[in-house]
N, C-alpha and C. Protein backbone atom coordinates (compact mmCIF):
# COMPACT_ATOMS: atom_id res chain seq x y z
N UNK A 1 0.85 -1.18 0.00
CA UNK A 1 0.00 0.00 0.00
C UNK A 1 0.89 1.24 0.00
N UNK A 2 0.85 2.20 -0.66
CA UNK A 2 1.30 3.45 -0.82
C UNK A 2 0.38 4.86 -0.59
N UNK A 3 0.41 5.34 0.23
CA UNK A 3 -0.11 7.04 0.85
C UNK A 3 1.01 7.86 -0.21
N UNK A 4 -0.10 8.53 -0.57
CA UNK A 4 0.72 10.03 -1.41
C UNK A 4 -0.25 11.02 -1.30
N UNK A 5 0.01 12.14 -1.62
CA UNK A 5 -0.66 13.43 -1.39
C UNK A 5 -1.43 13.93 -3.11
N UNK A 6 -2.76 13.98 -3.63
CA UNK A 6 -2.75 14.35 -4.52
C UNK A 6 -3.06 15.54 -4.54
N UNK A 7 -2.73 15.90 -5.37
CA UNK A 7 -2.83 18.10 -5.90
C UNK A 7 -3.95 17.62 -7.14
N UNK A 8 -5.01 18.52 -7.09
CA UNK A 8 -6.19 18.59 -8.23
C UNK A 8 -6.06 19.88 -8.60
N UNK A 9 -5.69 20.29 -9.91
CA UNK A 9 -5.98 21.33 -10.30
C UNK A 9 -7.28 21.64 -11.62
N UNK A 10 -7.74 23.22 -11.74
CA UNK A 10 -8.59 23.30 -12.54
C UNK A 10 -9.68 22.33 -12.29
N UNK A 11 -10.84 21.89 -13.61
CA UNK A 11 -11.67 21.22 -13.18
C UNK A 11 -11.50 19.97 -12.64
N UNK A 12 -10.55 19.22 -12.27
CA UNK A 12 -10.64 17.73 -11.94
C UNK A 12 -10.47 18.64 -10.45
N UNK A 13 -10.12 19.04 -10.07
CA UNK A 13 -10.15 20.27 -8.67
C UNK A 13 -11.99 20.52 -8.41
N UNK A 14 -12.37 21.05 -9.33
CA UNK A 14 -13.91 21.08 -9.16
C UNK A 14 -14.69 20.08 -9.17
N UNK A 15 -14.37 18.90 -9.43
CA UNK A 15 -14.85 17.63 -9.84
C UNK A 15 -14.90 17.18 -8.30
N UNK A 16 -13.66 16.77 -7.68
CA UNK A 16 -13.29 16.47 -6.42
C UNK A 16 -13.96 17.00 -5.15
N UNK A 17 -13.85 18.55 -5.67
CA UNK A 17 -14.70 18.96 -4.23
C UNK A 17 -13.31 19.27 -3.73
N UNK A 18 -11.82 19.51 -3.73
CA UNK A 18 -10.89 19.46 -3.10
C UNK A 18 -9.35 19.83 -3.68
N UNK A 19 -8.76 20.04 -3.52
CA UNK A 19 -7.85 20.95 -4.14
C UNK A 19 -6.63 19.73 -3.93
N UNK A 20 -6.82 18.92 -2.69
CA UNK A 20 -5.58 18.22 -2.20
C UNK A 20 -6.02 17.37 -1.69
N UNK A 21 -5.80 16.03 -1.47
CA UNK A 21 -6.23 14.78 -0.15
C UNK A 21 -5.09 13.59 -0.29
N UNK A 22 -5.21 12.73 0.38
CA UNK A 22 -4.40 11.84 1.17
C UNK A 22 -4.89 10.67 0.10
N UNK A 23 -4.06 9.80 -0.58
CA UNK A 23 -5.04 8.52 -0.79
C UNK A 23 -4.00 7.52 -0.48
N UNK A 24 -4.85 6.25 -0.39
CA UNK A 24 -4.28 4.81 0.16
C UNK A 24 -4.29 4.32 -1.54
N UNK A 25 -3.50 3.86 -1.58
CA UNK A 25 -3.77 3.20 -3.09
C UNK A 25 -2.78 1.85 -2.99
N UNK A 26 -3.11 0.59 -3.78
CA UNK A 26 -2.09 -0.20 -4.67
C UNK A 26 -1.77 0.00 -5.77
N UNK A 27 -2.50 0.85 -6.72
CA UNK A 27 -2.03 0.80 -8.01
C UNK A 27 -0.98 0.87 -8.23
N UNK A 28 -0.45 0.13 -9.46
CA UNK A 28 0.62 -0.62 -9.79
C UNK A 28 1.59 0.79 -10.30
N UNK A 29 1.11 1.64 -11.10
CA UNK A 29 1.98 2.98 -11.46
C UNK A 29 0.61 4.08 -11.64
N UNK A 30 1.42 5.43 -12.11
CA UNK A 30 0.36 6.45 -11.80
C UNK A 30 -1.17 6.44 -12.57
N UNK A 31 -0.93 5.76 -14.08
CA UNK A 31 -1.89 5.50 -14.46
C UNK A 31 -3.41 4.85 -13.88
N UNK A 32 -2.96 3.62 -13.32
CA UNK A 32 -3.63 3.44 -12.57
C UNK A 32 -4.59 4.26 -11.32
N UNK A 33 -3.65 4.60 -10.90
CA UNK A 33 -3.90 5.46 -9.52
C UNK A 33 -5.22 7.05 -10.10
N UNK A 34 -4.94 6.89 -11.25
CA UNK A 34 -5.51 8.24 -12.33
C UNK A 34 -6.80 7.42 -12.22
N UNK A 35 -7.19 6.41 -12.85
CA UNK A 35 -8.50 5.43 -13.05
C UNK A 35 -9.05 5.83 -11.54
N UNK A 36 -7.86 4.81 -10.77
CA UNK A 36 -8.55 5.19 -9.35
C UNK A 36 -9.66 6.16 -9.13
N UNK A 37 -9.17 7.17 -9.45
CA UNK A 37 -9.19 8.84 -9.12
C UNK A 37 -10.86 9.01 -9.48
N UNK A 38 -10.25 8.82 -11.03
CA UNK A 38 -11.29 9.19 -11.85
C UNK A 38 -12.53 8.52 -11.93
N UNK A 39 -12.60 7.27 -11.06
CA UNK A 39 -13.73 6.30 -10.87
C UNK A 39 -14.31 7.21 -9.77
N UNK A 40 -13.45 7.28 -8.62
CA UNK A 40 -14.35 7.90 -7.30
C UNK A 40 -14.55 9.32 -7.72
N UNK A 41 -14.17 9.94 -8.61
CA UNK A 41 -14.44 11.69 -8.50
C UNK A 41 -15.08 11.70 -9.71
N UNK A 42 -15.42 10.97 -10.73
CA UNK A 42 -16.00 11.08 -11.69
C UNK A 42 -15.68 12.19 -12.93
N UNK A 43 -13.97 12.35 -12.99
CA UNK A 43 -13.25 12.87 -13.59
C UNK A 43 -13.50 12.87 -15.06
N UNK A 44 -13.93 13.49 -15.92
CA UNK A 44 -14.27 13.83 -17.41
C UNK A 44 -12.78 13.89 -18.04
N UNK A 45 -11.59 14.34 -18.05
CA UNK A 45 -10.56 14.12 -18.70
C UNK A 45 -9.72 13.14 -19.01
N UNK A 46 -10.02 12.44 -19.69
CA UNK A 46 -9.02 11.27 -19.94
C UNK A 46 -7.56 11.88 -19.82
N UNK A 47 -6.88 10.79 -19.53
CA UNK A 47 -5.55 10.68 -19.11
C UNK A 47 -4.83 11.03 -20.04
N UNK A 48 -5.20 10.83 -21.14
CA UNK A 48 -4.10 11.13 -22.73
C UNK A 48 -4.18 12.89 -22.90
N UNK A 49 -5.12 13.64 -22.07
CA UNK A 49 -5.31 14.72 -22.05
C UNK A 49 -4.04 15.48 -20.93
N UNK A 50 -3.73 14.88 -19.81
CA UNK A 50 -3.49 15.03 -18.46
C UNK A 50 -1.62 15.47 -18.75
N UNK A 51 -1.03 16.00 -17.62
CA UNK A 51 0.49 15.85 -17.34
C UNK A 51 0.16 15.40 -15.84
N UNK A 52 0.93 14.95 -15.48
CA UNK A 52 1.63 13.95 -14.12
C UNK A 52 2.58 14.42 -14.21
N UNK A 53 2.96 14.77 -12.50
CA UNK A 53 4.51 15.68 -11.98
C UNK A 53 4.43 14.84 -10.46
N UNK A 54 5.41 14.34 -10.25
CA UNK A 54 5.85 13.54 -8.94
C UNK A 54 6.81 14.92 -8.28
N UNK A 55 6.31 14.89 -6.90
CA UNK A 55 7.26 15.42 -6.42
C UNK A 55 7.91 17.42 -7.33
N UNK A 56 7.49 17.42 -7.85
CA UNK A 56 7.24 18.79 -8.23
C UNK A 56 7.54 18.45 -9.95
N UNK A 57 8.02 17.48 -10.12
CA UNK A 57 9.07 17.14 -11.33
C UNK A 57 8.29 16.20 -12.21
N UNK A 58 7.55 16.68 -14.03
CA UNK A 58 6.99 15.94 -14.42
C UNK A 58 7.61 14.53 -14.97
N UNK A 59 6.62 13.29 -14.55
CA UNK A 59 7.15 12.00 -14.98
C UNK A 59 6.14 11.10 -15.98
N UNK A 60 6.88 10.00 -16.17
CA UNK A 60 5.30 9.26 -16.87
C UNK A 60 4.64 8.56 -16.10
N UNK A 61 3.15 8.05 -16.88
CA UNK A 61 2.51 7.49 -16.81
C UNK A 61 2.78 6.03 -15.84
N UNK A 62 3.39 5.67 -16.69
CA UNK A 62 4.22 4.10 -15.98
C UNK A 62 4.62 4.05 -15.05
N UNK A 63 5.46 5.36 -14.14
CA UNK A 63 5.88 5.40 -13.24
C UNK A 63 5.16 4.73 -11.71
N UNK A 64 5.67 4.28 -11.20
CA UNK A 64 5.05 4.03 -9.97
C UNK A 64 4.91 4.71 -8.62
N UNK A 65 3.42 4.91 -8.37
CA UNK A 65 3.69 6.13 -7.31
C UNK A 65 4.15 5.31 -5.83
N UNK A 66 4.89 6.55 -5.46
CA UNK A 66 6.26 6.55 -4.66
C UNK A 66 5.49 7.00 -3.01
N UNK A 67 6.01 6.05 -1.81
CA UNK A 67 5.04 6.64 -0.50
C UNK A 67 5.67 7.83 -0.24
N UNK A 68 4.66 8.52 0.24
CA UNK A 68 5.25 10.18 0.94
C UNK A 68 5.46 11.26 -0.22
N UNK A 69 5.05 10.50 -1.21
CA UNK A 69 5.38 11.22 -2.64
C UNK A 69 3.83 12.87 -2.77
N UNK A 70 4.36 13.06 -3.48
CA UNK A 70 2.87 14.66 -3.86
C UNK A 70 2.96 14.16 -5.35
N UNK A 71 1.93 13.69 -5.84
CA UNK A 71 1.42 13.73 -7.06
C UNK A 71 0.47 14.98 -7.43
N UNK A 72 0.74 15.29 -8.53
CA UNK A 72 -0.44 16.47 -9.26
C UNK A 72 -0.64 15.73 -10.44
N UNK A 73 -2.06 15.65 -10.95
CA UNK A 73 -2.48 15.64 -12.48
C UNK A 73 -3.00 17.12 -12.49
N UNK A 74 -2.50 17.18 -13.75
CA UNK A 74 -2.39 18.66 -14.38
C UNK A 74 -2.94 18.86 -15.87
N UNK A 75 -4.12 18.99 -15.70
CA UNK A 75 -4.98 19.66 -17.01
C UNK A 75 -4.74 20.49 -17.74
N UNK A 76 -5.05 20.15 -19.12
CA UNK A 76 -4.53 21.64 -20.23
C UNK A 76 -5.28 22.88 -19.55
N UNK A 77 -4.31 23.86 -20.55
CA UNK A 77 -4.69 25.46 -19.34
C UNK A 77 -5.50 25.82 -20.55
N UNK A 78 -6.58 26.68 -20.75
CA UNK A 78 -6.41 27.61 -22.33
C UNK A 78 -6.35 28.88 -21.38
N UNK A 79 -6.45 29.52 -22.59
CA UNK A 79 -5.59 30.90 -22.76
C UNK A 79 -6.58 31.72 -23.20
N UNK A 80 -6.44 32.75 -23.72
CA UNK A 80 -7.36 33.64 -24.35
C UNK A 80 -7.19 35.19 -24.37
């Protein structure tokens, strides 16, 4: 089992209800842990949309999340 800290920004932030929380997870790497996410918060952005940053520093998908770690998924910005 792995505890990490997730950061929600933009709408998956509004989705959540929460800007930040604690989760217990097994998933195998971050992808997973994204499904996770996106099952209980009912997240509209697919993942092929998303950036993932461990620890302040963006990584991939595959990666496996790390205990004590701060994950952020990070949604396209627009502009205007």
């Amino acid at each position: 089992m792995t505890r990490a800290t997730v950061l929600y920004f933009a709408s998956l932030r509004d989705a959540a209800g929460v800007d930040t929380e604690v989760v217990d997870t097994k998933a195998a790497d971050l992808a997973a842990l994204y499904r996770e996410l996106q099952q209980r918060h009912g997240f509209a952005i697919a993942m092929e949309h998303l950036r993932v940053a461990v620890d302040g520093t963006f990584v991939r998908w595959q990666e496996a999340p790390r205990d004590g770690s701060e994950v952020a998924f990070i949604p396209p910005v627009s502009g205007g």
